[in-house]
Protein backbone atom coordinates (compact mmCIF):
# COMPACT_ATOMS: atom_id res chain seq x y z
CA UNK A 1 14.85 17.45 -20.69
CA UNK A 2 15.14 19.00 -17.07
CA UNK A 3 12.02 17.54 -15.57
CA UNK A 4 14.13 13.93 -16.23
CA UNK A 5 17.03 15.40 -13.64
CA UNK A 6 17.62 14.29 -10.35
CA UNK A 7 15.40 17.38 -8.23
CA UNK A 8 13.44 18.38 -5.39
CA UNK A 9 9.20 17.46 -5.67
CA UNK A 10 7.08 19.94 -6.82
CA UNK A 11 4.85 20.78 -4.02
CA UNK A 12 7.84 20.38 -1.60
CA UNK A 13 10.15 23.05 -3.78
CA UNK A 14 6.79 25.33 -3.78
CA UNK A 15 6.21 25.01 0.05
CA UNK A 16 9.96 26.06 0.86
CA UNK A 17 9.66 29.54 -1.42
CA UNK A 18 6.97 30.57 0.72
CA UNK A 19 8.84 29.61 3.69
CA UNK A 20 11.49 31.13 5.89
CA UNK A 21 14.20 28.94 4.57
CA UNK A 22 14.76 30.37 1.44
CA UNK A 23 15.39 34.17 1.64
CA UNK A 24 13.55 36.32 -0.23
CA UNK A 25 16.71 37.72 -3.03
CA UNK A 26 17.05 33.28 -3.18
CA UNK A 27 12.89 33.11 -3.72
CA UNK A 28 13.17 35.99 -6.55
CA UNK A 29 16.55 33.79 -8.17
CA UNK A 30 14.53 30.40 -8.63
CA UNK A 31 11.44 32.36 -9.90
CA UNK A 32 13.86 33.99 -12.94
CA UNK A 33 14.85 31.01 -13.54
CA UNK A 34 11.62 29.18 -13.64
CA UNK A 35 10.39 32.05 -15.87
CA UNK A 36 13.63 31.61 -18.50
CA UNK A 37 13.18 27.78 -18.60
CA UNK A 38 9.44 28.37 -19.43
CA UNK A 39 7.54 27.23 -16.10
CA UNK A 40 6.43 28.54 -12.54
CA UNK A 41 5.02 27.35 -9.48
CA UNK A 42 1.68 26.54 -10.78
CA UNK A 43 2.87 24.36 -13.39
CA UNK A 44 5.35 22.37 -11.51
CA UNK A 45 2.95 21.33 -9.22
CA UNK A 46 0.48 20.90 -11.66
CA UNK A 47 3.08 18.35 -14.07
CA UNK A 48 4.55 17.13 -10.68
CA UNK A 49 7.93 17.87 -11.98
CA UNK A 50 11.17 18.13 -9.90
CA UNK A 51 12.77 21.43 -9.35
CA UNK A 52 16.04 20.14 -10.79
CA UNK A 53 19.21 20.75 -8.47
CA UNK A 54 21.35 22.53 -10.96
CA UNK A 55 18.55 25.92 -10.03
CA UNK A 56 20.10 25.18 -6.01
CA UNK A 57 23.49 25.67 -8.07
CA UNK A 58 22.80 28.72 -10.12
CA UNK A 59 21.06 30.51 -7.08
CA UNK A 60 23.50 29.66 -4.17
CA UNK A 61 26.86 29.66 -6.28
CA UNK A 62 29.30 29.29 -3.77
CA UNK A 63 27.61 26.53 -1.82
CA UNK A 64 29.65 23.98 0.11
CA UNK A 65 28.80 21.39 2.41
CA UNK A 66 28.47 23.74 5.45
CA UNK A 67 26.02 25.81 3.68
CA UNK A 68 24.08 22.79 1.96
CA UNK A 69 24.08 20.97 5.39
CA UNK A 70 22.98 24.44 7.23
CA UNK A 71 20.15 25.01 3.90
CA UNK A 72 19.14 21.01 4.40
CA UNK A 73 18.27 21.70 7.77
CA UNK A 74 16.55 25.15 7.56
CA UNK A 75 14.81 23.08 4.70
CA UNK A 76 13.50 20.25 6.73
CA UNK A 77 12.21 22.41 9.60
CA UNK A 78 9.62 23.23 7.21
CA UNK A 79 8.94 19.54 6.38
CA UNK A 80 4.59 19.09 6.42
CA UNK A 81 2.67 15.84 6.53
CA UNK A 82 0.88 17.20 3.07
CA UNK A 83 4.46 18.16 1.05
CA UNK A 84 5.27 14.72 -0.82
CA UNK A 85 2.30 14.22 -3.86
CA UNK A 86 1.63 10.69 -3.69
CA UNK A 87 2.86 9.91 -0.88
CA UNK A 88 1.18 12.16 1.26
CA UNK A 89 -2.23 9.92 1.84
CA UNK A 90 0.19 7.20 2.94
CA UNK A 91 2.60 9.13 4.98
CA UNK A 92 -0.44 10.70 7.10
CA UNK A 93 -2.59 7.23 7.67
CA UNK A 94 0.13 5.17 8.19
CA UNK A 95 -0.39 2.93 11.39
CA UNK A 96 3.45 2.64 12.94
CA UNK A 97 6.35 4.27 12.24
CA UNK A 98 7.83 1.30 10.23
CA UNK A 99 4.60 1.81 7.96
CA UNK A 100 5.96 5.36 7.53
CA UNK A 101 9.44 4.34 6.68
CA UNK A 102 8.27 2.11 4.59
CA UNK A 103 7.47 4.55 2.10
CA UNK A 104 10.80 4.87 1.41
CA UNK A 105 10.34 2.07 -1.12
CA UNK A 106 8.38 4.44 -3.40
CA UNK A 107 10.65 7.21 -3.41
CA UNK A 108 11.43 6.96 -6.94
CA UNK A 109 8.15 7.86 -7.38
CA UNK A 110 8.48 11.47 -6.31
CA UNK A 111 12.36 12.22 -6.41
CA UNK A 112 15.34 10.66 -7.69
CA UNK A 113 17.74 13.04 -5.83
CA UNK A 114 18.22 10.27 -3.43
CA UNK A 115 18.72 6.89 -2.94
CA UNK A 116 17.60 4.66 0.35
CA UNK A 117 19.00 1.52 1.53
CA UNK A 118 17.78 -0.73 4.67
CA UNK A 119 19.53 -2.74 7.14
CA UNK A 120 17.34 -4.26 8.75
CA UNK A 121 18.93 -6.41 12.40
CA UNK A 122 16.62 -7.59 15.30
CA UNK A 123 17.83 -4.14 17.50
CA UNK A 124 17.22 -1.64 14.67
CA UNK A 125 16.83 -0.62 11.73
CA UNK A 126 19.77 1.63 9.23
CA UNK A 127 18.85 3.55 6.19
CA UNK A 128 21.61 4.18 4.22
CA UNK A 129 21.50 7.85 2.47
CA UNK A 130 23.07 8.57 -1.08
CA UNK A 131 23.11 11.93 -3.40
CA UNK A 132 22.10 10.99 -6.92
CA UNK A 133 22.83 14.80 -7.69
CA UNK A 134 26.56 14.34 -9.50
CA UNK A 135 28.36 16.55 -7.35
CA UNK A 136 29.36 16.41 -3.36
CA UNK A 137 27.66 19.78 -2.43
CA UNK A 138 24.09 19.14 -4.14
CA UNK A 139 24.33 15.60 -2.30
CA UNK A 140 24.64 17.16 0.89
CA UNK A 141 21.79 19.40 0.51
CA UNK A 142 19.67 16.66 -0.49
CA UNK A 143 20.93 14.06 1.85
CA UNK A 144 20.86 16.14 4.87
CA UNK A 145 17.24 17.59 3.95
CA UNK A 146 15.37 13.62 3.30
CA UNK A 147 17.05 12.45 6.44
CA UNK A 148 15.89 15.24 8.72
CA UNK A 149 12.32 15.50 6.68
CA UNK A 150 11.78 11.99 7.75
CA UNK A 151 12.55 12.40 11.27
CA UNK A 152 10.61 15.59 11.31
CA UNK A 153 7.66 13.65 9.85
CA UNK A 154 7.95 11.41 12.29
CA UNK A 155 8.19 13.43 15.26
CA UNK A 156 4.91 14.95 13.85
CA UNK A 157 3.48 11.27 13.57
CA UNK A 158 4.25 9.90 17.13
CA UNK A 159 5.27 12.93 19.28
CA UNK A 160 8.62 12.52 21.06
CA UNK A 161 11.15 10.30 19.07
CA UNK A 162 14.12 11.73 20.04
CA UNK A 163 16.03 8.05 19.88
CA UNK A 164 15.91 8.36 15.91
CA UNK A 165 19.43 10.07 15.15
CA UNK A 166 20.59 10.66 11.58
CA UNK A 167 24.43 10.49 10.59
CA UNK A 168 25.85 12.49 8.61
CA UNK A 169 29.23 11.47 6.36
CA UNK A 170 30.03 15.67 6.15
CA UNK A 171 31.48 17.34 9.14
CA UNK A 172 29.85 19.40 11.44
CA UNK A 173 29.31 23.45 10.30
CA UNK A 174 31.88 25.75 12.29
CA UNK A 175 27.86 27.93 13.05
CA UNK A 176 25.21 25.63 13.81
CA UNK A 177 22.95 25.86 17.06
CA UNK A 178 23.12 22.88 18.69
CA UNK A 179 20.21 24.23 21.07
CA UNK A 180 17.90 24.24 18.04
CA UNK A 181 16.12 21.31 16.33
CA UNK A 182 17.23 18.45 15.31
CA UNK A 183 20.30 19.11 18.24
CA UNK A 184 22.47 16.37 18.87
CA UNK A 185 20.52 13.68 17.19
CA UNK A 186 22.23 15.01 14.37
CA UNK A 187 25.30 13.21 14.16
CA UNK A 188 28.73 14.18 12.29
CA UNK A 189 31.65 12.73 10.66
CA UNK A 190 29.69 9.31 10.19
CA UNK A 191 31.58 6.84 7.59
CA UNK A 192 28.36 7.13 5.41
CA UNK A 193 25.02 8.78 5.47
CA UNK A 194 22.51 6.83 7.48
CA UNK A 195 19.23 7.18 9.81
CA UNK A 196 19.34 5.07 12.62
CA UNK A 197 15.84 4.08 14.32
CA UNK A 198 15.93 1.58 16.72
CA UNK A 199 13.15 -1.53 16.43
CA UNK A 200 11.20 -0.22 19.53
CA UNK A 201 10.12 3.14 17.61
CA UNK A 202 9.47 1.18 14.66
CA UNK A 203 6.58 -0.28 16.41
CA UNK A 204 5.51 3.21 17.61
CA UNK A 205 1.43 4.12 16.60
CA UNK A 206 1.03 7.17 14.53
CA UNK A 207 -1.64 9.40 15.45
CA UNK A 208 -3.84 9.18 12.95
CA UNK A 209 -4.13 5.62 11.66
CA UNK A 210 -6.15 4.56 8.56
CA UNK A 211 -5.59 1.08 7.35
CA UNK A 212 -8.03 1.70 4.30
CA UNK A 213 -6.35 4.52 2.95
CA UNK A 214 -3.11 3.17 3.80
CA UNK A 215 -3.47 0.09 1.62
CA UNK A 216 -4.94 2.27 -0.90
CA UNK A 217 -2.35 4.69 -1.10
CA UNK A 218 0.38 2.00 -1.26
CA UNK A 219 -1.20 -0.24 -4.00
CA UNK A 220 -1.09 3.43 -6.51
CA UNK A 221 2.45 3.76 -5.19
CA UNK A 222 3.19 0.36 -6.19
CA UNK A 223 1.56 0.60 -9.76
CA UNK A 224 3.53 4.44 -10.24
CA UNK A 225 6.79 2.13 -9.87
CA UNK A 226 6.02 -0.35 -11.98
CA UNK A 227 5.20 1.94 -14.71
CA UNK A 228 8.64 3.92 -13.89
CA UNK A 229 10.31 0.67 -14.32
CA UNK A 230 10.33 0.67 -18.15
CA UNK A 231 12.08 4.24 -18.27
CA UNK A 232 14.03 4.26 -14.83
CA UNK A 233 17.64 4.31 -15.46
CA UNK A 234 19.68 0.67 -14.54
CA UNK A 235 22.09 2.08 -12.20
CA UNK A 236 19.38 2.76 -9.85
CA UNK A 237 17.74 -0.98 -10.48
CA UNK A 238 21.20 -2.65 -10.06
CA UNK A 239 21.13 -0.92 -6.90
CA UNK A 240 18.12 -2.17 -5.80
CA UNK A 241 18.91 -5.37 -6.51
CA UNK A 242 22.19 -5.55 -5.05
CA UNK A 243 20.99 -4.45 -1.78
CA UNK A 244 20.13 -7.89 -0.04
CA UNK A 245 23.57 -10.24 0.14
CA UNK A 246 25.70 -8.02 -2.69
CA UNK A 247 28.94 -10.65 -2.07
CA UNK A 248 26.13 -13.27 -3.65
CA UNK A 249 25.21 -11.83 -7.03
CA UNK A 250 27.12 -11.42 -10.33
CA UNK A 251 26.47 -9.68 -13.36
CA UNK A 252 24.83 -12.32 -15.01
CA UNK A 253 22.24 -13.23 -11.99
CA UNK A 254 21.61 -9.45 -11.89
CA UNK A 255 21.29 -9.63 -16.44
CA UNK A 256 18.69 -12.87 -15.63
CA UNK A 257 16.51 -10.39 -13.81
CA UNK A 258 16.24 -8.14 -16.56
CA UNK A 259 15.83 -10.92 -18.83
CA UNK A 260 18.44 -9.07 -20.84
CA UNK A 261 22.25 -10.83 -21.44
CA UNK A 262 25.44 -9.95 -19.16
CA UNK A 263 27.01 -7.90 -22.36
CA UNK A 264 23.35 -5.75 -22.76
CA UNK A 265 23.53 -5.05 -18.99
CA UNK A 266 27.10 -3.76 -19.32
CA UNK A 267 26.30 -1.75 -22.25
CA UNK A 268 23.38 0.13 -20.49
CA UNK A 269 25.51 0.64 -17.06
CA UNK A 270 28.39 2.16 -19.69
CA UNK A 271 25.82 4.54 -21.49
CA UNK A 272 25.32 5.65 -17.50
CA UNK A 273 28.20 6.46 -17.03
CA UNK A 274 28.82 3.28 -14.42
CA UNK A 275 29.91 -0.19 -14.64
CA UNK A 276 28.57 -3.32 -12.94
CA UNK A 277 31.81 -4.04 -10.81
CA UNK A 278 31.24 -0.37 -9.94
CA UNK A 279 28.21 -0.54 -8.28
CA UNK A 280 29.04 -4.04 -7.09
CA UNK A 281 32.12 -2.35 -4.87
CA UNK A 282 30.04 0.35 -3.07
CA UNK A 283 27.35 -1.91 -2.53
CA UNK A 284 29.45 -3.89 -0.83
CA UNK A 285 31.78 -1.10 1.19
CA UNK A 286 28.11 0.42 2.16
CA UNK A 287 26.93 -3.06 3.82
CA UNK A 288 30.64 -3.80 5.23
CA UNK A 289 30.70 -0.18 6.74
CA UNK A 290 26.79 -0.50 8.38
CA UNK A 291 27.14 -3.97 9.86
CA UNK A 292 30.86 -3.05 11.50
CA UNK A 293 28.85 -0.33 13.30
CA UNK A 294 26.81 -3.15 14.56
CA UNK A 295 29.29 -4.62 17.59
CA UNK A 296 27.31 -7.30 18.10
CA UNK A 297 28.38 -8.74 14.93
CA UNK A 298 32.23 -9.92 14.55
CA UNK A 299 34.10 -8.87 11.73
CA UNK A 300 33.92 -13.09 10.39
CA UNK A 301 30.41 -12.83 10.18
CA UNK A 302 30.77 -9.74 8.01
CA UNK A 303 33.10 -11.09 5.75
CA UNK A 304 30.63 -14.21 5.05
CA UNK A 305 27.79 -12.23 5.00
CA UNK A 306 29.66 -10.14 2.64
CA UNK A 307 30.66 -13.39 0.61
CA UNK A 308 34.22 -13.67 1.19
CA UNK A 309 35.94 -16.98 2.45
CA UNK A 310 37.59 -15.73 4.97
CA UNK A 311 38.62 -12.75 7.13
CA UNK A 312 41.63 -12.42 5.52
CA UNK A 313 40.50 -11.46 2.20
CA UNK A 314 37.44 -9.49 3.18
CA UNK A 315 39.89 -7.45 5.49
CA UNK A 316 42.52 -6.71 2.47
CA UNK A 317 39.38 -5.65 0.15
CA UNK A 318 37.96 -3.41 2.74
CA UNK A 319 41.62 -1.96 3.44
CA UNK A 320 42.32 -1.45 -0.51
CA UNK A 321 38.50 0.45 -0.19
CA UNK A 322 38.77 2.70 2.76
CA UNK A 323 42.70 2.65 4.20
CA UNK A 324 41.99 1.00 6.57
CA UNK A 325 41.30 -2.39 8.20
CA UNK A 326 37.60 -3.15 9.30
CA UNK A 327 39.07 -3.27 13.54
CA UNK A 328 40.47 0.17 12.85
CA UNK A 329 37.39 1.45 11.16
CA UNK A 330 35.07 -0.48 14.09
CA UNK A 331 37.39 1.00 16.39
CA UNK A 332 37.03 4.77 14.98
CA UNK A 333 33.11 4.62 13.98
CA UNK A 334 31.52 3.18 17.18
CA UNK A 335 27.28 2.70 16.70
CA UNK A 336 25.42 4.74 19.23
C-alpha cells in the first residue's frame, strides 16, 4: 500500500503546494494524482501519510540530480518551525541546538525517505545523509531538502549559524545562485552526504525554550518508535544498530538483539532485498570515509576503530571499496 513507501510528511508535502516551490502546472500534477489514487490534501494530513516519492517521479519526469538538488533547495527555503507533525512541539521548545538535532532520532516517526547517522568527536558533530527512495535522483531530492530543512530550522531557532555547512555527495548545478540562501555553506562533490555542525553551535540557546514541553514531546516520540518497531523493516534496524563500532558486531550479535537466530535475520534482510554483509560494508565505508575527514585522527586509529588489525588490511578493504587508498582519499576530501 503507498502510504507504507518511503515519502515526504503530510503537512510538509501540503505546505510546499501552496508555496512558491512547486509551480503551479507541478501543484495541478500531484493533485490528479492524489485524486486517481483516491486521497487529497485534507486526508493526508488528516491520516499523516507520506506523499510517496514515486508522485515527485510521475510529475517531474525527467528529473536528475541538478534538478532534484535545485527542487531540494527551493523546497527547504520554505522549511517552517510548524511543518513536521510530531515533531513540531519538540523542534520549537527545544533548549539548544543539539536538543534540536536530536530529533533526528525520531525521524522514522514522520518519514522514512531518509536515513541519519551521527559522528559524534569532541570538535563537532557529522550527520551522515542517505536516500531510502531506490533510485539516485529521488535520493537527491530528499537528501538535499532534510539537510537544508534542518539548517533552515535552525537558523530560525538561534539566528545566525552560518558555521553549519551541509555536504553534498552530487555535484554542483551548472545554474545555481550562489548569492542566494544557503550560499556557500552548501558544499559539493563531498564523498558522502553529511551536515557538519561544529560542538560550539551545538550548545547554542534556541529562542524559545520550554523544557516541559520538550520532555513531553520527546517521551510521545519515543513511544511512536517503539510501536513502529514491530512493523519497521530490518534493514533500517540493522542500520541503527550498526552505527556505533560496525568493525565490532557480527550477524549473530546483531540476531541476539532481535532475539531472533543468525539464519531468521538473514532471511528477513533477503526478503528486503539486502544482506547482512551488505549493510555491514557501507556501514563501515560511511564511518571510514567521516573519520578520514577528521585530520586529527591518523589513518591507524581508523583502522582500529574500524576493527581491523592493522593498517594494512583496513587500507586494502577501503581501496577494494572506493579505488582508492584512505591517504589519497584524506588527501582529495579535506574537512572544512
Amino acid at each position: 500500500m503507498w502510504r507504507d513507501e518511503p515519502g515526504v510528511p503530510s503537512l510538509v508535502f501540503v505546505q510546499l503546494l501552496s508555496s512558491s516551490a512547486i509551480d503551479q502546472n507541478a501543484v495541478e500534477e500531484f493533485r490528479a494524482i492524489m485524486a486517481r489514487e483516491g486521497t487529497g490534501e485534507l486526508t493526508l494530513i488528516q491520516t499523516q501519510a507520506q506523499a510517496p516519492l514515486r508522485w515527485f517521479r510521475e510529475v517531474y519526469p525527467e528529473l536528475d540530480a541538478e534538478q532534484a538538488t535545485r527542487l531540494g533547495i527551493a523546497c527547504a527555503e520554505q522549511a517552517q518551525l510548524t511543518s513536521f507533525g510530531p515533531m513540531s512541539v519538540p523542534l520549537v521548545s527545544a533548549g539548544t541546538v543539539a536538543e534540536v538535532v536530536q530529533l533526528l532520532t525520531y525521524l522514522p516517526v514522520i518519514t522514512k525517505a531518509v536515513i541519519t547517522q551521527f559522528d559524534r568527536q569532541p570538535e563537532d558533530l557529522t550527520i551522515r545523509l542517505s536516500g531510502n527512495a531506490g533510485e539516485p535522483d529521488l535520493d537527491c531530492l530528499v537528501v538535499t531538502y532534510c539537510g537544508l530543512a534542518l539548517m533552515r530550522l535552525i537558523d530560525l531557532l538561534v539566528g545566525d549559524t552560518s558555521e553549519v555547512t551541509m555536504h553534498s555527495r552530487w555535484p554542483e548545478p551548472s545554474v545555481l545562485s550562489r548569492e542566494a540562501w544557503p550560499g556557500r555553506r552548501l558544499v559539493f562533490d563531498a564523498p558522502l552526504s553529511y551536515l557538519h555542525i561544529p560542538a560550539r553551535t551545538l550548545h547554542t540557546a534556541c529562542r524559545f525554550p520550554d523544557p516541559l514541553a520538550y520532555e513531553v514531546a520527546i517521551t510521545d516520540l519515543q513511544q511512536a518508535l517503539e510501536r513502529r518497531a514491530g512493523t519497521q523493516d530490518f534493514t533500517r534496524r540493522v542500520r541503527e544498530l550498526l552505527e556505533d563500532r560496525p568493525g565490532l558486531k557480527t550477524i549473530q550479535s546483531i540476531a541476539d538483539e532481535f532475539s531472533i537466530s543468525s539464519s531468521t535475520l538473514k532471511r528477513r534482510l533477503a526478503a528486503e532485498g539486502t544482506s547482512f554483509r551488505e549493510l555491514l560494508q557501507k556501514s563501515l565505508l560511511d564511518r571510514a570515509q567521516i573519520r578520514l575527514l577528521d585530520r586529527s585522527t591518523s589513518v591507524s586509529e581508523v583502522a582500529a576503530e574500524l576493527g581491523y588489525s592493522d593498517v594494512t588490511n583496513f587500507s586494502h578493504a577501503f581501496k577494494a571499496w572506493t579505488g582508492n587508498s584512505p591517504s589519497h582519499f584524506r588527501r582529495a576530501h579535506q574537512h572544512p
